[in-house]
C-alpha atoms as a PDB file:
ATOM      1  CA  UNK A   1      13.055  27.863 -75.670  1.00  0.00           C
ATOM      2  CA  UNK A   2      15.423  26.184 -72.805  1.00  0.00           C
ATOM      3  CA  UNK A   3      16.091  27.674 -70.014  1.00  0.00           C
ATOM      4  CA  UNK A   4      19.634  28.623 -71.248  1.00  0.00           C
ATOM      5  CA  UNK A   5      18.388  30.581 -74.300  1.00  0.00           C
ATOM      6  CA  UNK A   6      16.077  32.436 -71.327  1.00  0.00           C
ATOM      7  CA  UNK A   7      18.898  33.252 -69.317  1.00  0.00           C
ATOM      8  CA  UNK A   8      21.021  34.891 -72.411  1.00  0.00           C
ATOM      9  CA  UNK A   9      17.593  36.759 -73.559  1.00  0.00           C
ATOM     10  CA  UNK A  10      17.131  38.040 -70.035  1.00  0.00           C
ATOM     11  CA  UNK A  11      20.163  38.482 -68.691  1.00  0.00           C
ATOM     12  CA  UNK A  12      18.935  36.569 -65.255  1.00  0.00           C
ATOM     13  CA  UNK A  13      20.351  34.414 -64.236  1.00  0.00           C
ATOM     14  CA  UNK A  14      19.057  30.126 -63.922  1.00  0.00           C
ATOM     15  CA  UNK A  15      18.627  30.441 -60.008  1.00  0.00           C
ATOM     16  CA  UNK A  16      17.001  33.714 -60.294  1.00  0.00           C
ATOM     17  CA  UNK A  17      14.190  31.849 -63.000  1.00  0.00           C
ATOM     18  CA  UNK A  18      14.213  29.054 -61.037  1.00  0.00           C
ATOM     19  CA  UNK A  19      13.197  30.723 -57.776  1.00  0.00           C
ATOM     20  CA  UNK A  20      10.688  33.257 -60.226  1.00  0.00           C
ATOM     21  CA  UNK A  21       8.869  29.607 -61.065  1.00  0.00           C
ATOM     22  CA  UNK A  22       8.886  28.608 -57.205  1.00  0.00           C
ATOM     23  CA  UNK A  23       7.138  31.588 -56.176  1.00  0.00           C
ATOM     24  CA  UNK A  24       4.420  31.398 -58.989  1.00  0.00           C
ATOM     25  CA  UNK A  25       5.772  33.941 -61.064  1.00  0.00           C
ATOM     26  CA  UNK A  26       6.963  31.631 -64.100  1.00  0.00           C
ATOM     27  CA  UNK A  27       4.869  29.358 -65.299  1.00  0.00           C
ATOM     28  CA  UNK A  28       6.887  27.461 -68.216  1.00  0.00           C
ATOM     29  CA  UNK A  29       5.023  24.477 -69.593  1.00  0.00           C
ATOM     30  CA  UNK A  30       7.463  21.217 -68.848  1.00  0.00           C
ATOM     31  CA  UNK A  31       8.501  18.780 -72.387  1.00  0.00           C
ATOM     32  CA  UNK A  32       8.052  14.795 -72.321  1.00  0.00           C
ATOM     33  CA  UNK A  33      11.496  14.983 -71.258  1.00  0.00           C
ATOM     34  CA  UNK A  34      10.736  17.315 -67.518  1.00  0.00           C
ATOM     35  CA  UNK A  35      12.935  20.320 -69.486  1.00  0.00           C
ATOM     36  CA  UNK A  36      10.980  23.689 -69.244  1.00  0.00           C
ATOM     37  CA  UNK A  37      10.173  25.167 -71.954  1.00  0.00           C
ATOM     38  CA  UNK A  38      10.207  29.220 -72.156  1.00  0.00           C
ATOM     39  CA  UNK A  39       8.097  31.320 -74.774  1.00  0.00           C
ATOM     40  CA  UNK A  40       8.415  35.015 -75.960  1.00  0.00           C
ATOM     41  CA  UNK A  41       5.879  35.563 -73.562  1.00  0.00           C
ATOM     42  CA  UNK A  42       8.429  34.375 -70.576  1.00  0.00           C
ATOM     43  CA  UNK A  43      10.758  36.732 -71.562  1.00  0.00           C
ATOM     44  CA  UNK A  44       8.198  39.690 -71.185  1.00  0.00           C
ATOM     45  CA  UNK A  45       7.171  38.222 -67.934  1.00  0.00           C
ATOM     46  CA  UNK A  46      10.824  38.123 -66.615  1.00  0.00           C
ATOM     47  CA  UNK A  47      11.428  41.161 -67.701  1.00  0.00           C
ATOM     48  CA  UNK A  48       8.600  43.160 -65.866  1.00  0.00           C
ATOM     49  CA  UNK A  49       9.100  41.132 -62.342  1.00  0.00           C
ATOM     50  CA  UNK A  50      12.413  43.025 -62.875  1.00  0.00           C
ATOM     51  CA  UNK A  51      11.115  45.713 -63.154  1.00  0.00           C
ATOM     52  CA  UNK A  52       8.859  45.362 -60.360  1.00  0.00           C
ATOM     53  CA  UNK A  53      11.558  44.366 -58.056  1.00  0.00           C
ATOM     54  CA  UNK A  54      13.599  47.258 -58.917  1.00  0.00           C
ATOM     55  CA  UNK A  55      10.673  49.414 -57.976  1.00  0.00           C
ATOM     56  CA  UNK A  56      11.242  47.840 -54.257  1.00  0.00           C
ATOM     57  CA  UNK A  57       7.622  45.033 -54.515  1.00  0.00           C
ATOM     58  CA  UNK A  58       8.561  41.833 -53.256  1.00  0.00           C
ATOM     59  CA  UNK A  59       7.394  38.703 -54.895  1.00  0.00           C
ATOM     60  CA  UNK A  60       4.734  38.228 -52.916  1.00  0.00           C
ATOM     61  CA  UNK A  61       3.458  41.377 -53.955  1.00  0.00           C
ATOM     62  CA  UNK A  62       4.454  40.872 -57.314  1.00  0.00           C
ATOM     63  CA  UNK A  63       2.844  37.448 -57.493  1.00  0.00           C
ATOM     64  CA  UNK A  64      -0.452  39.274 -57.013  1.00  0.00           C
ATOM     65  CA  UNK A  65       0.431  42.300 -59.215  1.00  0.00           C
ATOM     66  CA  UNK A  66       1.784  41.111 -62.375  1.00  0.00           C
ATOM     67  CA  UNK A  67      -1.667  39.395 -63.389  1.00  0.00           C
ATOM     68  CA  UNK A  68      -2.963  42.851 -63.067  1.00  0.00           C
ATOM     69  CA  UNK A  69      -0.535  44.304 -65.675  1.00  0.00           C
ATOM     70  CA  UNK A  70      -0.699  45.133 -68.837  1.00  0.00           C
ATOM     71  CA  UNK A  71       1.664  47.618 -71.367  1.00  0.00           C
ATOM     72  CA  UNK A  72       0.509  50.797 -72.267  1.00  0.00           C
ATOM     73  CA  UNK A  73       3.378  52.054 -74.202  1.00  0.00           C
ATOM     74  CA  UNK A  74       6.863  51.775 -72.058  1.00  0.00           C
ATOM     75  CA  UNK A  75       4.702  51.627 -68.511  1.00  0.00           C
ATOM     76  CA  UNK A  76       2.937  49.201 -67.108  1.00  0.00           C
ATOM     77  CA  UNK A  77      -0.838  49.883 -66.110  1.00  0.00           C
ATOM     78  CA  UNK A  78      -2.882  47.949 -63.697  1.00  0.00           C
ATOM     79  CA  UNK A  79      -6.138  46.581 -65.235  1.00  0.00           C
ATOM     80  CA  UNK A  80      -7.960  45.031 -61.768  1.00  0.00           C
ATOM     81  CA  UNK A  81      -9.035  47.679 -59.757  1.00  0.00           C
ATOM     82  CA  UNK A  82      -8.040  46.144 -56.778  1.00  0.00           C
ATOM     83  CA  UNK A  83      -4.598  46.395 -57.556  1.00  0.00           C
ATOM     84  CA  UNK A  84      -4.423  49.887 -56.801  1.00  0.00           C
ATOM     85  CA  UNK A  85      -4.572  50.163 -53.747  1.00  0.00           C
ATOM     86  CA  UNK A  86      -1.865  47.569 -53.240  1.00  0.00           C
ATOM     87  CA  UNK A  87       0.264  49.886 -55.815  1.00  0.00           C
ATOM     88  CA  UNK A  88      -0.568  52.793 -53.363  1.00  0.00           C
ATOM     89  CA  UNK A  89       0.066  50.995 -50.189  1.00  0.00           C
ATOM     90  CA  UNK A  90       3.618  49.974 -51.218  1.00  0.00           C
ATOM     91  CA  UNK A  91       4.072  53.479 -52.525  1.00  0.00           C
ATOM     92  CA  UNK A  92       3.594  54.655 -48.902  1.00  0.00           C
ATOM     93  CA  UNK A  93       5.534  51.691 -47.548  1.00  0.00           C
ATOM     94  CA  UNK A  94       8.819  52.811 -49.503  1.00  0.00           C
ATOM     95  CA  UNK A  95       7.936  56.470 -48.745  1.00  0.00           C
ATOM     96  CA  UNK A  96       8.570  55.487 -44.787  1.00  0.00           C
ATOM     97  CA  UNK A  97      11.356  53.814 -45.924  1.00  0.00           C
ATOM     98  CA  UNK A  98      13.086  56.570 -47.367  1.00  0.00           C
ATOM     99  CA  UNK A  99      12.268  58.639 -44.657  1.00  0.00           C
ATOM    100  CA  UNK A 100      13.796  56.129 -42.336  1.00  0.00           C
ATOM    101  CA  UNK A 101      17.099  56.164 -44.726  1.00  0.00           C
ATOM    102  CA  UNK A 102      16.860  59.729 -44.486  1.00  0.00           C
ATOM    103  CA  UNK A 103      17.368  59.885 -40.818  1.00  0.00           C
ATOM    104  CA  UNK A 104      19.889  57.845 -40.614  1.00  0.00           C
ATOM    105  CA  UNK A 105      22.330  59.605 -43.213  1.00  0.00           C
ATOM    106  CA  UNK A 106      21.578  62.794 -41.123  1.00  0.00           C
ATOM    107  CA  UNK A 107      22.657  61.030 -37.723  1.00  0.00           C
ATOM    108  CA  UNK A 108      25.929  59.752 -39.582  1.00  0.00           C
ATOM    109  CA  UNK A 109      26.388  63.178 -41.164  1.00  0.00           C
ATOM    110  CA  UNK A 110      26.160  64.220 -37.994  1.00  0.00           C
ATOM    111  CA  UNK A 111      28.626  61.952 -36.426  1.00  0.00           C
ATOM    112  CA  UNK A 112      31.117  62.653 -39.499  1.00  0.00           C
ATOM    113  CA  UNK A 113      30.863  66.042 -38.610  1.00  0.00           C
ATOM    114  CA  UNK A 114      31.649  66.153 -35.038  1.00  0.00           C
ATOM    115  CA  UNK A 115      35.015  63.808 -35.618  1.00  0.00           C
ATOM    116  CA  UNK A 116      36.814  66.461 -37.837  1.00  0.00           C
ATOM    117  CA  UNK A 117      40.040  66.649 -36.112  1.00  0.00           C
END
C-alpha cells in the first residue's frame, strides 16, 4: 500500500510516518519507482509506536523496544529480557515526572488561593 492508503488506515499523519521511517521505526520496502510501499504489518507497527508514545517512551526508546514486542491479547508483552528493565526504568522516569507535575499544581493552587479577593 502507498503511503496515502497508510495515512487513512492509521489516522497519522505523512510527516508523522515519514519521521517514524527516519528514526528506524518504519521500515517500508521502496518500488522501482522510489514510492514506499506499506504492508498490513506497517499498520500494526504504526499503531503500537502510538501506543508507545502515548505511554510517554520516546523514539529512541521505542526504537529499541518495539523489536521486543509482541501481542498477547490487547497488551503488548516484551519477549527480550533485556527490555525490562528499560520498561521499568521509564516507569520510574514518568513516576518523577508526575511527582514533579504534582508539585507544581500545588504551588499554583497555592498561589490561586492566596489571590481570592
Amino acid at each position: 500500500m502507498r503511503i496515502g492508503e497508510l495515512v487513512r488506515r492509521t489516522g497519522v499523519s505523512e510527516r508523522l510516518l515519514r519521521y517514524y521511517e527516519e528514526q528506524g521505526l518504519l521500515a517500508p520496502e521502496r518500488r522501482p519507482s522510489g514510492y514506499r510501499d506499506y504492508t498490513e504489518a506497517h499498520v500494526e507497527t504504526v499503531r503500537r509506536i502510538r501506543c508507545l508514545l502515548s505511554a510517554g517512551l520516546s523514539t529512541s526508546t521505542i526504537a529499541t523496544v518495539l523489536p521486543c514486542l509482541e501481542p498477547e491479547g490487547e497488551v503488548l508483552a516484551p519477549t527480550c529480557p533485556d527490555v525490562l528493565g528499560r520498561l521499568r526504568g521509564e516507569r520510574e522516569r514518568i513516576d518523577r515526572a508526575m511527582a514533579d507535575l504534582g508539585e507544581s499544581r500545588d504551588a499554583l493552587d497555592r498561589v490561586i488561593a492566596a489571590a481570592r479577593v
